[in-house]
Structure formats: C-alpha cells, structure tokens
C-alpha atoms as a PDB file:
ATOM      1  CA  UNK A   1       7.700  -4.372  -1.394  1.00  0.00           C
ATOM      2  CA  UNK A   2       5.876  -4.669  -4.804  1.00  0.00           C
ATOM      3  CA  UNK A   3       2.556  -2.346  -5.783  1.00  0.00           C
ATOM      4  CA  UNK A   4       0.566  -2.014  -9.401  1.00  0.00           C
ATOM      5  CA  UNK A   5      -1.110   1.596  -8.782  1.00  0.00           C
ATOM      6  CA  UNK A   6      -2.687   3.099 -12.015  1.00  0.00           C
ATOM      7  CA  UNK A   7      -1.101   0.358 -14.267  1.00  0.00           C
ATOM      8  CA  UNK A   8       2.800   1.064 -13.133  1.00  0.00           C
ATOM      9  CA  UNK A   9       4.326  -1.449 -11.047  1.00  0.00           C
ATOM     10  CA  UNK A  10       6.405   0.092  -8.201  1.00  0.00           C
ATOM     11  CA  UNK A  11       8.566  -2.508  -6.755  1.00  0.00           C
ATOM     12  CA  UNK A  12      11.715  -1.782  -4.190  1.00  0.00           C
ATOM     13  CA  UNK A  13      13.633  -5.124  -5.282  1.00  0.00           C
ATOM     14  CA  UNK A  14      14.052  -3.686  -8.836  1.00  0.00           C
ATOM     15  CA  UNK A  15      14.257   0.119  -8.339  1.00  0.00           C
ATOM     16  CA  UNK A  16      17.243   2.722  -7.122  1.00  0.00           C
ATOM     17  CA  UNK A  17      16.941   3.922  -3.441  1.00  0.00           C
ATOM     18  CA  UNK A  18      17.511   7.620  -3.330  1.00  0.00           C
ATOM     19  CA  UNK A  19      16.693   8.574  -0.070  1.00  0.00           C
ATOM     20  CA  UNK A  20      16.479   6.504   3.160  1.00  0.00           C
ATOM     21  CA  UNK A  21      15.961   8.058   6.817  1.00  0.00           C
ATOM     22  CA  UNK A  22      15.115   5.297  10.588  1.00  0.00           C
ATOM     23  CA  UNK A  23      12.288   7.510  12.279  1.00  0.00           C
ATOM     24  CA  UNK A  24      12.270   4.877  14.897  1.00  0.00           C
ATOM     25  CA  UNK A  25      10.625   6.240  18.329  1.00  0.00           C
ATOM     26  CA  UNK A  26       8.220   5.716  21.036  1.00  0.00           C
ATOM     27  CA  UNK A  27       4.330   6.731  20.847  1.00  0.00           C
ATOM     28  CA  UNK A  28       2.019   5.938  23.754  1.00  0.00           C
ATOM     29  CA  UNK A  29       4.533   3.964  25.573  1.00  0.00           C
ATOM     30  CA  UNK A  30       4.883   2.185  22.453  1.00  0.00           C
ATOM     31  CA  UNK A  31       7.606   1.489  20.334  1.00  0.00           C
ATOM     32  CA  UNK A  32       7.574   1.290  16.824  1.00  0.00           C
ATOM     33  CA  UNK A  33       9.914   1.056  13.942  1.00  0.00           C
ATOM     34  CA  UNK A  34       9.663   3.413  10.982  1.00  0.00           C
ATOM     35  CA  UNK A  35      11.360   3.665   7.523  1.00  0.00           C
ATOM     36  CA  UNK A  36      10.646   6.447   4.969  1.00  0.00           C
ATOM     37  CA  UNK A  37      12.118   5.613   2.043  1.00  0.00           C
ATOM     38  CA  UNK A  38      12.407   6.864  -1.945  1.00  0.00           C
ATOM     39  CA  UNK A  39      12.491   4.994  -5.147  1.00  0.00           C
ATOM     40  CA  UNK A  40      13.293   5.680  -8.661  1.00  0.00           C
ATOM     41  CA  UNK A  41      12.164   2.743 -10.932  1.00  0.00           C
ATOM     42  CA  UNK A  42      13.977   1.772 -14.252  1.00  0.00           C
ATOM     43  CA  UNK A  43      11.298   4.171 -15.765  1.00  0.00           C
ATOM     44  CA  UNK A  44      12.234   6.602 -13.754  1.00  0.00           C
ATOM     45  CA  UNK A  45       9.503   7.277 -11.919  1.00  0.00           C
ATOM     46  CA  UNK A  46       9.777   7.758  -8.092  1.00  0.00           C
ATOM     47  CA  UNK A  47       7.933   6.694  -5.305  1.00  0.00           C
ATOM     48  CA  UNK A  48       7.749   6.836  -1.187  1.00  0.00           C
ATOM     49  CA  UNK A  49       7.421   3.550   0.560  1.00  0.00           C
ATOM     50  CA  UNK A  50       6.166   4.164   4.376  1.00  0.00           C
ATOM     51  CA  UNK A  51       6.939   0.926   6.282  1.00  0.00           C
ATOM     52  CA  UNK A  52       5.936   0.864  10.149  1.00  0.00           C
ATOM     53  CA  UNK A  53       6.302  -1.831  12.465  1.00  0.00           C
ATOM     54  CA  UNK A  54       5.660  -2.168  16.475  1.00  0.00           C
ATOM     55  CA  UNK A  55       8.904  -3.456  18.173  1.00  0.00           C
ATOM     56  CA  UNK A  56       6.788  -6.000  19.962  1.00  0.00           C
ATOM     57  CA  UNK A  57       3.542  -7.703  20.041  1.00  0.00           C
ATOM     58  CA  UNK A  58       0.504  -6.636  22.684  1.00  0.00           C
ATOM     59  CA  UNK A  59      -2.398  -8.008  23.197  1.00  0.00           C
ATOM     60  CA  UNK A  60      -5.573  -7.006  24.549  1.00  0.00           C
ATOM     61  CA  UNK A  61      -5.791  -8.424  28.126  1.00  0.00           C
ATOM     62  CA  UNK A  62      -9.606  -9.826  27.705  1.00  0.00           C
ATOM     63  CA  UNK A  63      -9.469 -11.159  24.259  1.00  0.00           C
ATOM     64  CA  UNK A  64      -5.885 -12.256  24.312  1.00  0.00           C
ATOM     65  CA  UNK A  65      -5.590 -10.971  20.568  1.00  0.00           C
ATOM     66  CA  UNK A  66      -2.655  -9.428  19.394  1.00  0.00           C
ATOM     67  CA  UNK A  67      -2.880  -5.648  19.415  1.00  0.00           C
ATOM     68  CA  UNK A  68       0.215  -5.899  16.574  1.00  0.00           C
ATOM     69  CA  UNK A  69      -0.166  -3.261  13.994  1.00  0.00           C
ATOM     70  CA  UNK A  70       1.810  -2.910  10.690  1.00  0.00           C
ATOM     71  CA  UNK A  71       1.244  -0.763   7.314  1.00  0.00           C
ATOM     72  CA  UNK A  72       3.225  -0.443   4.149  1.00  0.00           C
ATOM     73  CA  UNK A  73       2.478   1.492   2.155  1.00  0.00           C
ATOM     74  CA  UNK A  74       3.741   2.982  -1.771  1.00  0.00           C
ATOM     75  CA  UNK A  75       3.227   6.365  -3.121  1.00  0.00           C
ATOM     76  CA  UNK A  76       4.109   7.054  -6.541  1.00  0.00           C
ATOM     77  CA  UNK A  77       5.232  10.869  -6.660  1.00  0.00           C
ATOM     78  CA  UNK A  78       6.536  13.210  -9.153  1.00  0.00           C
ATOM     79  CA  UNK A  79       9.995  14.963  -9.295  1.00  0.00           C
ATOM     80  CA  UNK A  80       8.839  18.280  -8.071  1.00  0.00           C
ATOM     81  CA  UNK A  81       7.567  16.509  -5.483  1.00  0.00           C
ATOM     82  CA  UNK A  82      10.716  14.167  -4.510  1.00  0.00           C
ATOM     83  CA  UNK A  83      12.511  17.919  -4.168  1.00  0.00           C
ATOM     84  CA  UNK A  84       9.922  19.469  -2.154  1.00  0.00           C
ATOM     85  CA  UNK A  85      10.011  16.457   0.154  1.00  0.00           C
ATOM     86  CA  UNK A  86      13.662  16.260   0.582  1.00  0.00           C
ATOM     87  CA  UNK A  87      14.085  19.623   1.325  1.00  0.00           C
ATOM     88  CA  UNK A  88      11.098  19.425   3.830  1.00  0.00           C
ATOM     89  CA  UNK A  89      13.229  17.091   5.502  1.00  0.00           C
ATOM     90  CA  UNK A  90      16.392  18.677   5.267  1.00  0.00           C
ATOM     91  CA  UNK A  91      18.708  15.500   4.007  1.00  0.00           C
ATOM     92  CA  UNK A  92      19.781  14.605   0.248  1.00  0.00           C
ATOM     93  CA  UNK A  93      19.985  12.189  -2.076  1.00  0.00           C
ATOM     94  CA  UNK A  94      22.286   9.076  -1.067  1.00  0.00           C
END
C-alpha cells in the first residue's frame, strides 16, 4: 500500500515492517480479516497501516448489491507514539 500525506510518501513495498499482529474475528455474524501493521520508511519515519477485509461477499437480498466492505488505511506517527502503541498492545518489535 502506497500514500502521499503532507508531502511524505508512505509506501509498505519500500519501508521496514516493525510490528505485525492478525486481529482476525467475527462481528455481527460476520467475519472479517484484520492486519495492524507498523512501518519505518528509509527516512525513518513510521507509520500504521490498518487493512480490513470481510472473509466473504454479502449482498443485500432486494438490491442484489454486494454488501462487501474494505478500508486501508496509513497513519504516519511519531516515535513516542510507535512506543506508546506497542506497549498498549503488549508485543515488540519483530
């Protein structure tokens, strides 16, 4: 995944994955496929990339249009802030 925010391109191809955790689970009978993930560019700036996927299409019985819904999404963050979010979730660096 590839995002310009505030002129700095943040882009997962070309950067160092620290951090990595599969919150996979089951909402609403739903389930859906979730990756938190963080980044430190060549820069060395950092950066959480939220990717969520449903396991499976639905679709509205009377439209028949998929009900599918994705995001992905980049946040650049600051060191302080990769700490206090690792240690919020209780796992370190790869």
């Amino acid at each position: 995944m590839r995002r310009t925010i505030n002129g700095k391109v943040y882009d997962t191809q070309k950067s160092e994955l620290c951090y990595f955790s599969d919150i996979s689970s089951s909402f609403s009978g739903q389930c859906v496929y979730m990756v938190e993930s963080i980044w430190k560019t060549r820069e060395g700036d950092y950066f959480l990339c939220f990717d969520c996927e449903p396991k499976w299409n639905l679709f509205d019985s009377k439209t028949r249009k998929a009900l599918k819904k994705s995001c992905h999404n980049i946040t650049p963050l600051a060191e302080y802030e990769v700490d206090a979010w690792l240690d919020a979730q209780d796992n370190i660096y790869l």
